[in-house]
PDB file of N, CA and C in Angstrom:
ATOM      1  N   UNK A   1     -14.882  25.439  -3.530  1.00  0.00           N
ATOM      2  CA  UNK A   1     -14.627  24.091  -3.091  1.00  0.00           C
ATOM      3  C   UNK A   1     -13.742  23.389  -4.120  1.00  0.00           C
ATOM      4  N   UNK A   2     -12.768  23.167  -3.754  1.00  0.00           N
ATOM      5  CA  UNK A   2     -11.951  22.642  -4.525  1.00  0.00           C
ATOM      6  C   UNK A   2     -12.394  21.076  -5.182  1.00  0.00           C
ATOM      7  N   UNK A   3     -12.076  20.683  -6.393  1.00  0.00           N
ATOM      8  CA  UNK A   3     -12.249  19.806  -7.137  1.00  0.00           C
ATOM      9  C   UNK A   3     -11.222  18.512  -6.857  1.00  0.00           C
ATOM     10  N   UNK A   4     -11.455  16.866  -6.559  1.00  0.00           N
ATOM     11  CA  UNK A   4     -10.184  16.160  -6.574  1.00  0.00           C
ATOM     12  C   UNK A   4      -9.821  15.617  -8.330  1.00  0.00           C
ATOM     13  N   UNK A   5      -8.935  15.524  -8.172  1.00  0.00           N
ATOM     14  CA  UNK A   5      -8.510  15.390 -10.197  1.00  0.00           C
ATOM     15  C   UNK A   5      -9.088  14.415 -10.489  1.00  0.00           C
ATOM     16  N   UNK A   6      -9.697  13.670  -9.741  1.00  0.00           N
ATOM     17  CA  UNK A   6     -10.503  12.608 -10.607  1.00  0.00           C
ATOM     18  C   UNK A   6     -11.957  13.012 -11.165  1.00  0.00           C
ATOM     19  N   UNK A   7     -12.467  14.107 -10.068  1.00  0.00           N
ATOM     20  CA  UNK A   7     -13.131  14.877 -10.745  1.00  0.00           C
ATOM     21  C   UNK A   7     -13.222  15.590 -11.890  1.00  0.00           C
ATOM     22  N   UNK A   8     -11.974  16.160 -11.559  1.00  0.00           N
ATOM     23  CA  UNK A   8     -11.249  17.076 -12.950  1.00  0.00           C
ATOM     24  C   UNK A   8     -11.417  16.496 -13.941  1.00  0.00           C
ATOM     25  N   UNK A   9     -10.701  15.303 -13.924  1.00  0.00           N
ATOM     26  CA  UNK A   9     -10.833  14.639 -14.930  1.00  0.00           C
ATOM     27  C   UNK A   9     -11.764  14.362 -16.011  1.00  0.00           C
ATOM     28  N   UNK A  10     -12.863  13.553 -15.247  1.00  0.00           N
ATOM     29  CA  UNK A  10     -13.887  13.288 -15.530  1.00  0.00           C
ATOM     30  C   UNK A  10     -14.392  14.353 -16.375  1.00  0.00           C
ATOM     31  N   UNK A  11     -15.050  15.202 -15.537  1.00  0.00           N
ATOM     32  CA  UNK A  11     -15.204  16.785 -16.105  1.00  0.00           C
ATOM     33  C   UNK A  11     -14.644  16.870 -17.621  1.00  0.00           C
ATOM     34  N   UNK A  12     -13.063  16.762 -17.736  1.00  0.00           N
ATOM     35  CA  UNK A  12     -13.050  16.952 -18.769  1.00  0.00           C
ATOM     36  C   UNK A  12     -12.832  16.546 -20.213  1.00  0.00           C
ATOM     37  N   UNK A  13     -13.109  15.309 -19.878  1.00  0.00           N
ATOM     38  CA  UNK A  13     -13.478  14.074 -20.385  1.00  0.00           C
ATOM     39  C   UNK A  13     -14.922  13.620 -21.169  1.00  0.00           C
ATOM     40  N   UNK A  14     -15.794  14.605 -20.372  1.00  0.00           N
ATOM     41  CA  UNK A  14     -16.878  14.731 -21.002  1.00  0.00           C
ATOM     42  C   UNK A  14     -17.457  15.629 -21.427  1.00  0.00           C
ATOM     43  N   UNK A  15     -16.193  16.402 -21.964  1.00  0.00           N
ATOM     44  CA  UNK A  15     -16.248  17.572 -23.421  1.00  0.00           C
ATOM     45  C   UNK A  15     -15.327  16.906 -24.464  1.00  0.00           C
ATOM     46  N   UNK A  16     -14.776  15.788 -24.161  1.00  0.00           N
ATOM     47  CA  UNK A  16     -13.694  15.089 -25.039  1.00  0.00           C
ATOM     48  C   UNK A  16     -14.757  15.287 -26.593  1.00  0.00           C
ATOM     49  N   UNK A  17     -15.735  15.002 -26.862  1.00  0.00           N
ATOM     50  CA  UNK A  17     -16.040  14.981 -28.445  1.00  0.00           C
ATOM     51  C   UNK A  17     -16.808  16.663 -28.716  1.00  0.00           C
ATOM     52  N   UNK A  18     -16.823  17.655 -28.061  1.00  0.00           N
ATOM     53  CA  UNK A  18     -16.562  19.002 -28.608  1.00  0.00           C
ATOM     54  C   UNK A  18     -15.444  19.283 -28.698  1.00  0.00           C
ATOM     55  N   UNK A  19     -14.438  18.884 -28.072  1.00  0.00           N
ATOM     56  CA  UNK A  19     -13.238  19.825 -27.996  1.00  0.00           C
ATOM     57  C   UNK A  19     -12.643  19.197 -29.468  1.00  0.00           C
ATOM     58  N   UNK A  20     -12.471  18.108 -29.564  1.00  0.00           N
ATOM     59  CA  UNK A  20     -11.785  17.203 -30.784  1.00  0.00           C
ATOM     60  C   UNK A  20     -12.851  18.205 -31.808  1.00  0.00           C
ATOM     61  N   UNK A  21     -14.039  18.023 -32.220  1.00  0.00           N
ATOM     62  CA  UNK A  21     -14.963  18.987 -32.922  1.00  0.00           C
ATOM     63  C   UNK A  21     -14.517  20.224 -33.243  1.00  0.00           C
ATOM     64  N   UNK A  22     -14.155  21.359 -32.443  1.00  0.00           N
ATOM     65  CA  UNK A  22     -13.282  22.046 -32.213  1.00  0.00           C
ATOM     66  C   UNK A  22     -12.059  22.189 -32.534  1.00  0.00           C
ATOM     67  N   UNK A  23     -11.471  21.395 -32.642  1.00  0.00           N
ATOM     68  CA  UNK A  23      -9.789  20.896 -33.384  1.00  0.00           C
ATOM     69  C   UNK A  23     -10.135  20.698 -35.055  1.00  0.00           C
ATOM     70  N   UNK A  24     -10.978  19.564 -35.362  1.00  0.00           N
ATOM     71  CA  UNK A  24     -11.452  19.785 -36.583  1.00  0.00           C
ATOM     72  C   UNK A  24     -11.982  20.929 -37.471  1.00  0.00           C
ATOM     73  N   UNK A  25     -12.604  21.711 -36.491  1.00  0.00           N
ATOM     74  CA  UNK A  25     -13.388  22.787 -37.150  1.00  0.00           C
ATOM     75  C   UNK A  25     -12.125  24.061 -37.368  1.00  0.00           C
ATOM     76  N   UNK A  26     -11.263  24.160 -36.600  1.00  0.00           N
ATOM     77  CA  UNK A  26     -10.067  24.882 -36.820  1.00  0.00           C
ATOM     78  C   UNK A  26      -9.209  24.471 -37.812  1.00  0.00           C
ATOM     79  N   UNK A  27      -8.769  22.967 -37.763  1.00  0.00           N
ATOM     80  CA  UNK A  27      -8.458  22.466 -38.852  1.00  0.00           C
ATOM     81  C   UNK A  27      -8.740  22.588 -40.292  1.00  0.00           C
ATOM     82  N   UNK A  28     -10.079  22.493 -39.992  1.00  0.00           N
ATOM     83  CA  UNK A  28     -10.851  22.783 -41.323  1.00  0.00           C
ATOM     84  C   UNK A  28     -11.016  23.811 -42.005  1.00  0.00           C
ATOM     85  N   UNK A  29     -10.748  25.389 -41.227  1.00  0.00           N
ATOM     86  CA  UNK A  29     -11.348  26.411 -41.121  1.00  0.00           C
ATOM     87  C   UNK A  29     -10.369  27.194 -42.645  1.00  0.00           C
ATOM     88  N   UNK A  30     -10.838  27.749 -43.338  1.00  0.00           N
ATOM     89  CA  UNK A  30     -10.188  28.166 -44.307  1.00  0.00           C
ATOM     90  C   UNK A  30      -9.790  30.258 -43.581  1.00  0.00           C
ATOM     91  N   UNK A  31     -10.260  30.444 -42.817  1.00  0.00           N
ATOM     92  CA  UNK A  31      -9.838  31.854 -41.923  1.00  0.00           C
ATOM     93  C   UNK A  31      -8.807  31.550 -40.822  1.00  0.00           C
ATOM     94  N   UNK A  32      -8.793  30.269 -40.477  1.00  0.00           N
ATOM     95  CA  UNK A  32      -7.617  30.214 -39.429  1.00  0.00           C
ATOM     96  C   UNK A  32      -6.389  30.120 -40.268  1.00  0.00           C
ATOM     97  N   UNK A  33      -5.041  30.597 -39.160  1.00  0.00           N
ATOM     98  CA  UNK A  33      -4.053  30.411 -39.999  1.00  0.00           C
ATOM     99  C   UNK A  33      -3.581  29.368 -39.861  1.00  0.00           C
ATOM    100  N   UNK A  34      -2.235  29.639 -40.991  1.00  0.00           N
ATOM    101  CA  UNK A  34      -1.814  28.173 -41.089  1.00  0.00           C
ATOM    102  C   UNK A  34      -0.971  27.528 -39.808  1.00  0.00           C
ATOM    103  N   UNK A  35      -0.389  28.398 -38.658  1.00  0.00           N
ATOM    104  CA  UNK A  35      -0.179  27.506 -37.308  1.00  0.00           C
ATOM    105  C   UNK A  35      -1.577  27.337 -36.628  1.00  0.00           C
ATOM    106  N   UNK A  36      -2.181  27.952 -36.677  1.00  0.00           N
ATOM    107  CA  UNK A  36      -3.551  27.000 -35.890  1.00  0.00           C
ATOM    108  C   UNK A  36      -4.285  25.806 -36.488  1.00  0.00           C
ATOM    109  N   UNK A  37      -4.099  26.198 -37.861  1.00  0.00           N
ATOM    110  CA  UNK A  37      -4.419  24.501 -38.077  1.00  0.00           C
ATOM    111  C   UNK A  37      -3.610  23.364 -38.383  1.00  0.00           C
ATOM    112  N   UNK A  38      -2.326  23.569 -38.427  1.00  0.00           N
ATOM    113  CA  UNK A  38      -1.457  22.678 -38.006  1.00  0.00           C
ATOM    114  C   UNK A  38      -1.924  22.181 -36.826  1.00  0.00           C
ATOM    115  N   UNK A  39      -1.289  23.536 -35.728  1.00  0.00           N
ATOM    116  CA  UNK A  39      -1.380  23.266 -34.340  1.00  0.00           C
ATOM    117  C   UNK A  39      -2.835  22.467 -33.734  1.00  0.00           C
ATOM    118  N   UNK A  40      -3.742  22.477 -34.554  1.00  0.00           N
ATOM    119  CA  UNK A  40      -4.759  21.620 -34.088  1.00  0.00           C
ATOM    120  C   UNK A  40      -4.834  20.305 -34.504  1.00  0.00           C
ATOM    121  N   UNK A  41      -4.268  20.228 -36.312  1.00  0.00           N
ATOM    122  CA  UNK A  41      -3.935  18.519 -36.685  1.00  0.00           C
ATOM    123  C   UNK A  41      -3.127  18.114 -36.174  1.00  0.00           C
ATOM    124  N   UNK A  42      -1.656  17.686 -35.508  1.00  0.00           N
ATOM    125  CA  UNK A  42      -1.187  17.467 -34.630  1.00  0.00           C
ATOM    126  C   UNK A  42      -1.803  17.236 -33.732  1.00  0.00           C
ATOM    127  N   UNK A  43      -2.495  18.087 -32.543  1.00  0.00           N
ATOM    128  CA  UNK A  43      -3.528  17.546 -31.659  1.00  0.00           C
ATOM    129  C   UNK A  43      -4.677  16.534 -31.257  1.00  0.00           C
ATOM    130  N   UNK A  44      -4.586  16.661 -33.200  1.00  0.00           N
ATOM    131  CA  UNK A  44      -5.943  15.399 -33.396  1.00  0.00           C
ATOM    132  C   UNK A  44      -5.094  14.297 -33.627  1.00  0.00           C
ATOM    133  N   UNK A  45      -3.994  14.186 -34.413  1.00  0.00           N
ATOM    134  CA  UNK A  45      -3.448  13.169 -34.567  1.00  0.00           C
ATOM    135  C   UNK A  45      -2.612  12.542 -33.223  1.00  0.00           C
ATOM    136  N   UNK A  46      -1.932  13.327 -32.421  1.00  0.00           N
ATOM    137  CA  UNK A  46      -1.457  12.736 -31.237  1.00  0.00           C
ATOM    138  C   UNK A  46      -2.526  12.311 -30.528  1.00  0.00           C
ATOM    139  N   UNK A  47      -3.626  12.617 -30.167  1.00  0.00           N
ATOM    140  CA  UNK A  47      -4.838  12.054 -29.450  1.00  0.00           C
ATOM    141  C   UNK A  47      -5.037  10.671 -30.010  1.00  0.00           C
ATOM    142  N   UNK A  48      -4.892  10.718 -31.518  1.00  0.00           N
ATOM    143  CA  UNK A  48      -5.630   9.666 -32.095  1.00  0.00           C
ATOM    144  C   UNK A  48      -4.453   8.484 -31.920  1.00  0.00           C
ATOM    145  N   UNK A  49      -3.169   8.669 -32.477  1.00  0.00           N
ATOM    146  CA  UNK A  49      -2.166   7.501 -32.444  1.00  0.00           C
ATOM    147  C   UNK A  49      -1.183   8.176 -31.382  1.00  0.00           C
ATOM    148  N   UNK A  50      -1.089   8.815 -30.319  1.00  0.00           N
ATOM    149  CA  UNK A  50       0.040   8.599 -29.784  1.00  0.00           C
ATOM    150  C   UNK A  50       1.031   9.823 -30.550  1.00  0.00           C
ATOM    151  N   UNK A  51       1.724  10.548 -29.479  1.00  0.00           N
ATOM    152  CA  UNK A  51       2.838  11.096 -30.210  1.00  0.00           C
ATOM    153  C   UNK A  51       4.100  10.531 -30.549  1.00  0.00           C
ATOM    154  N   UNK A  52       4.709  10.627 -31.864  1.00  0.00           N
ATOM    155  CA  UNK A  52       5.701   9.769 -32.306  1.00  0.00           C
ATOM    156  C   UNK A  52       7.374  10.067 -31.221  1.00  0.00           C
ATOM    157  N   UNK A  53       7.485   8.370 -31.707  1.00  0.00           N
ATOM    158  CA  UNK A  53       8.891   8.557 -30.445  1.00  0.00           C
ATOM    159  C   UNK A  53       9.815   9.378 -30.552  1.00  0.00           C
ATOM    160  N   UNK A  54      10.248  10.213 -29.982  1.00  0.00           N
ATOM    161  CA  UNK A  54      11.501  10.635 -29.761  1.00  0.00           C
ATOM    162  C   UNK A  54      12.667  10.377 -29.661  1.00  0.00           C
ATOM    163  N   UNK A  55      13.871  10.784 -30.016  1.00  0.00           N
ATOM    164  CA  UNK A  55      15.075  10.051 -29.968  1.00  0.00           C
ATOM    165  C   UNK A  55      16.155  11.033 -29.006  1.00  0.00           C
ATOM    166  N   UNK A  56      16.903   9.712 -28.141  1.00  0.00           N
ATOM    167  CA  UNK A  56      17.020  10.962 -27.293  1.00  0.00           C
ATOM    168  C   UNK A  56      19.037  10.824 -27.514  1.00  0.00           C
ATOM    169  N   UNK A  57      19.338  12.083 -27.712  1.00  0.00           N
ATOM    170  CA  UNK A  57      20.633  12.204 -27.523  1.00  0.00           C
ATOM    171  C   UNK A  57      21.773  11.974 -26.972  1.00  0.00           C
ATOM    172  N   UNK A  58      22.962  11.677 -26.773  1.00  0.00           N
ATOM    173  CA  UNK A  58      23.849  12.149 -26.648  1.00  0.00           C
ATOM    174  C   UNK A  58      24.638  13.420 -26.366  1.00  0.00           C
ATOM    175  N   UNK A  59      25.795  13.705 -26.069  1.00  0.00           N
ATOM    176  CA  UNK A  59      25.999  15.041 -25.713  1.00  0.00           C
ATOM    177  C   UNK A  59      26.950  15.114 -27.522  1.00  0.00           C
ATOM    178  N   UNK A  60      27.408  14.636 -27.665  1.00  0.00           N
ATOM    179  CA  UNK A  60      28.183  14.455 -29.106  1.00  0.00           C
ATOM    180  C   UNK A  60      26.914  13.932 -30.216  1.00  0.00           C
ATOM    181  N   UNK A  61      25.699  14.088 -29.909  1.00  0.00           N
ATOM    182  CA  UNK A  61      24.821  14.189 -31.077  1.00  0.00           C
ATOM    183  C   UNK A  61      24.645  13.380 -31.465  1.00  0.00           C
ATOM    184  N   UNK A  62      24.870  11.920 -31.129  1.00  0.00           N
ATOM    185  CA  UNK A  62      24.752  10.619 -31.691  1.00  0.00           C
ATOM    186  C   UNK A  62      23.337  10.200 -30.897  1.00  0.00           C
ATOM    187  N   UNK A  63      22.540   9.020 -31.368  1.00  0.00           N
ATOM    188  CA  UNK A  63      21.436   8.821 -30.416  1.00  0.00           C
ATOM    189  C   UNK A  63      21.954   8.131 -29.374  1.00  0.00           C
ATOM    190  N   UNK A  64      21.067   7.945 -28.317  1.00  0.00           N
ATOM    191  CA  UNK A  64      21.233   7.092 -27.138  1.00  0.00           C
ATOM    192  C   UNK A  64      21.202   5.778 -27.623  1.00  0.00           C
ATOM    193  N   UNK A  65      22.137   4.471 -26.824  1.00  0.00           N
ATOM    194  CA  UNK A  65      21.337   3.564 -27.485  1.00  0.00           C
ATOM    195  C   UNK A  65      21.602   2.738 -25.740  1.00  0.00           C
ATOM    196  N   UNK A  66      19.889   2.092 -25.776  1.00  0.00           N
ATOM    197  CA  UNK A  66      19.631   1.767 -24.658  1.00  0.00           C
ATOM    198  C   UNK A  66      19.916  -0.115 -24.772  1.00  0.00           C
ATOM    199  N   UNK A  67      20.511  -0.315 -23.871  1.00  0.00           N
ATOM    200  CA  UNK A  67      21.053  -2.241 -23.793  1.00  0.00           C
ATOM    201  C   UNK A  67      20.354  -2.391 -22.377  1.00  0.00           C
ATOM    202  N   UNK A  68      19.422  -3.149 -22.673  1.00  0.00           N
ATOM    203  CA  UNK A  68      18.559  -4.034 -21.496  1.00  0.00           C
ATOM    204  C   UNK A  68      19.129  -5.665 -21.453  1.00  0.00           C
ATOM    205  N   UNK A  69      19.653  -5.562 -20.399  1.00  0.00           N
ATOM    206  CA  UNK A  69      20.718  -7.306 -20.094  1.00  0.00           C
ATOM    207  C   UNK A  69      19.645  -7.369 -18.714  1.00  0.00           C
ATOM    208  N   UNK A  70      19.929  -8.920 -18.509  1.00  0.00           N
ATOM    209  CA  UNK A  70      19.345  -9.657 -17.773  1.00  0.00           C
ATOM    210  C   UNK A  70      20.510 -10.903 -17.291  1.00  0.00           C
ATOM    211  N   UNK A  71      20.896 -10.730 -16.417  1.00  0.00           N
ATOM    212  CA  UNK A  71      21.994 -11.541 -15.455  1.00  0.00           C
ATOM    213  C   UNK A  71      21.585 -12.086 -14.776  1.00  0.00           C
ATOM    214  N   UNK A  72      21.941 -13.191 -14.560  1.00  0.00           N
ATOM    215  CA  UNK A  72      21.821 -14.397 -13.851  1.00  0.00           C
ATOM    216  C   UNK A  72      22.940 -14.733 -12.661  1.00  0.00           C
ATOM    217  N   UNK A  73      23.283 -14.710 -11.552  1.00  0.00           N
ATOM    218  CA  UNK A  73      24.501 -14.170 -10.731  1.00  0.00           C
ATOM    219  C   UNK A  73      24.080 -15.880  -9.725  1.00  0.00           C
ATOM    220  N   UNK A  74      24.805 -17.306  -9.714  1.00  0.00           N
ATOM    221  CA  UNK A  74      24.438 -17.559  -8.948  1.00  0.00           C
ATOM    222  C   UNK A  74      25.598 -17.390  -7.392  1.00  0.00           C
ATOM    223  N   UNK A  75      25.698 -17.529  -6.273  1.00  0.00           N
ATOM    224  CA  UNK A  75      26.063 -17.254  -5.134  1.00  0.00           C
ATOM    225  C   UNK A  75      26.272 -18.018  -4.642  1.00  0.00           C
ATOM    226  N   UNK A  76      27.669 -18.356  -3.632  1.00  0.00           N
ATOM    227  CA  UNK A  76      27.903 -19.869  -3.013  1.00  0.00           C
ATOM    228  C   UNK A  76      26.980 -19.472  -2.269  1.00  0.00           C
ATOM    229  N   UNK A  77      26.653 -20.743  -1.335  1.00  0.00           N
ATOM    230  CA  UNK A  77      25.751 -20.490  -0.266  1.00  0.00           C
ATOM    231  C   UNK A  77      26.610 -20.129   1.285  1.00  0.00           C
ATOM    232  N   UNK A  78      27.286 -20.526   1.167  1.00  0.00           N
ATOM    233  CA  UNK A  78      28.372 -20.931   2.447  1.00  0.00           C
ATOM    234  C   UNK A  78      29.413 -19.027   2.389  1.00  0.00           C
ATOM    235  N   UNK A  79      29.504 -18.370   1.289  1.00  0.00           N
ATOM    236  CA  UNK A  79      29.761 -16.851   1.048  1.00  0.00           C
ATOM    237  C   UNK A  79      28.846 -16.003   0.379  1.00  0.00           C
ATOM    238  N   UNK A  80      28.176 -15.169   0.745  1.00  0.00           N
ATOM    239  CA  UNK A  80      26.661 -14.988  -0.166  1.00  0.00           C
ATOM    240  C   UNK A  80      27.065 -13.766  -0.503  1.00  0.00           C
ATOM    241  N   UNK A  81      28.779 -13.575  -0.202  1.00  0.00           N
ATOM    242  CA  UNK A  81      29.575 -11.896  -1.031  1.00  0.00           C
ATOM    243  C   UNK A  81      30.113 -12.232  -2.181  1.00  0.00           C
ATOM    244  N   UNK A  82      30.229 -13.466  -2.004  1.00  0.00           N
ATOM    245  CA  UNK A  82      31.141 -13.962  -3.816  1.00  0.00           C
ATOM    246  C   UNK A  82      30.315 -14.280  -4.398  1.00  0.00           C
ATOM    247  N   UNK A  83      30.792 -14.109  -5.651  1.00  0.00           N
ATOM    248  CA  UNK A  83      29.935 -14.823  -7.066  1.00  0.00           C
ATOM    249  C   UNK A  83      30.828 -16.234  -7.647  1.00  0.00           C
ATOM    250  N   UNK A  84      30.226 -17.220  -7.950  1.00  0.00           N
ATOM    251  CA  UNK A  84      30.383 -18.142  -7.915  1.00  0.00           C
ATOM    252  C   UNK A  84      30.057 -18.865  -9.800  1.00  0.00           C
ATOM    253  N   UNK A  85      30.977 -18.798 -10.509  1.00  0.00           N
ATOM    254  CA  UNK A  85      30.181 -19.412 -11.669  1.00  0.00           C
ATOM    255  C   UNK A  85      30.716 -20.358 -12.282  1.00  0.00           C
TER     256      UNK A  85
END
C-alpha cells in the first residue's frame, strides 16, 4: 500500500534525532574515514544553518549579477497601448 509523502514525511521526521545521532557518531568516530566524517559534518551543519549560498555564473566566469527594478508605467486612459509619462 503505497504511502502519501506526507506520510513519508512524517515517518521520517520522526527518526530526525537518531539519524543526526548517527551523523555525530560518524563524525566523531575515530575508525571512520576522513570523507565520512566530513561527509557527515557538512550534513550536520547544513541541517543546522542552511547550506551556504552559491554563486551562480556566467558563461565567461564572472558571477551573475541579479538587478530587481520595480517600474511604475502610468497609461493614458483614452490609449491603454501607449505609455504616457
Amino acid at each position: 500500500m503505497a504511502k502519501t509523502l506526507t506520510e513519508i514525511r512524517s515517518l521520517a521526521r520522526s527518526h530526525t534525532r537518531t539519524a543526526l545521532n548517527v551523523l555525530v557518531g560518524v563524525m566523531r568516530s575515530k575508525d571512520a574515514t576522513a570523507a565520512a566524517r566530513v561527509s557527515a559534518a557538512n550534513a550536520i551543519l547544513d541541517r543546522g544553518w542552511g547550506k551556504a549560498p552559491q554563486a551562480i555564473e556566467t558563461g565567461d566566469g564572472d558571477p551573475l549579477e541579479v538587478i530587481h527594478r520595480i517600474e511604475r508605467v502610468i497609461v493614458h486612459p483614452e490609449n491603454p497601448h501607449s505609455e504616457s509619462l
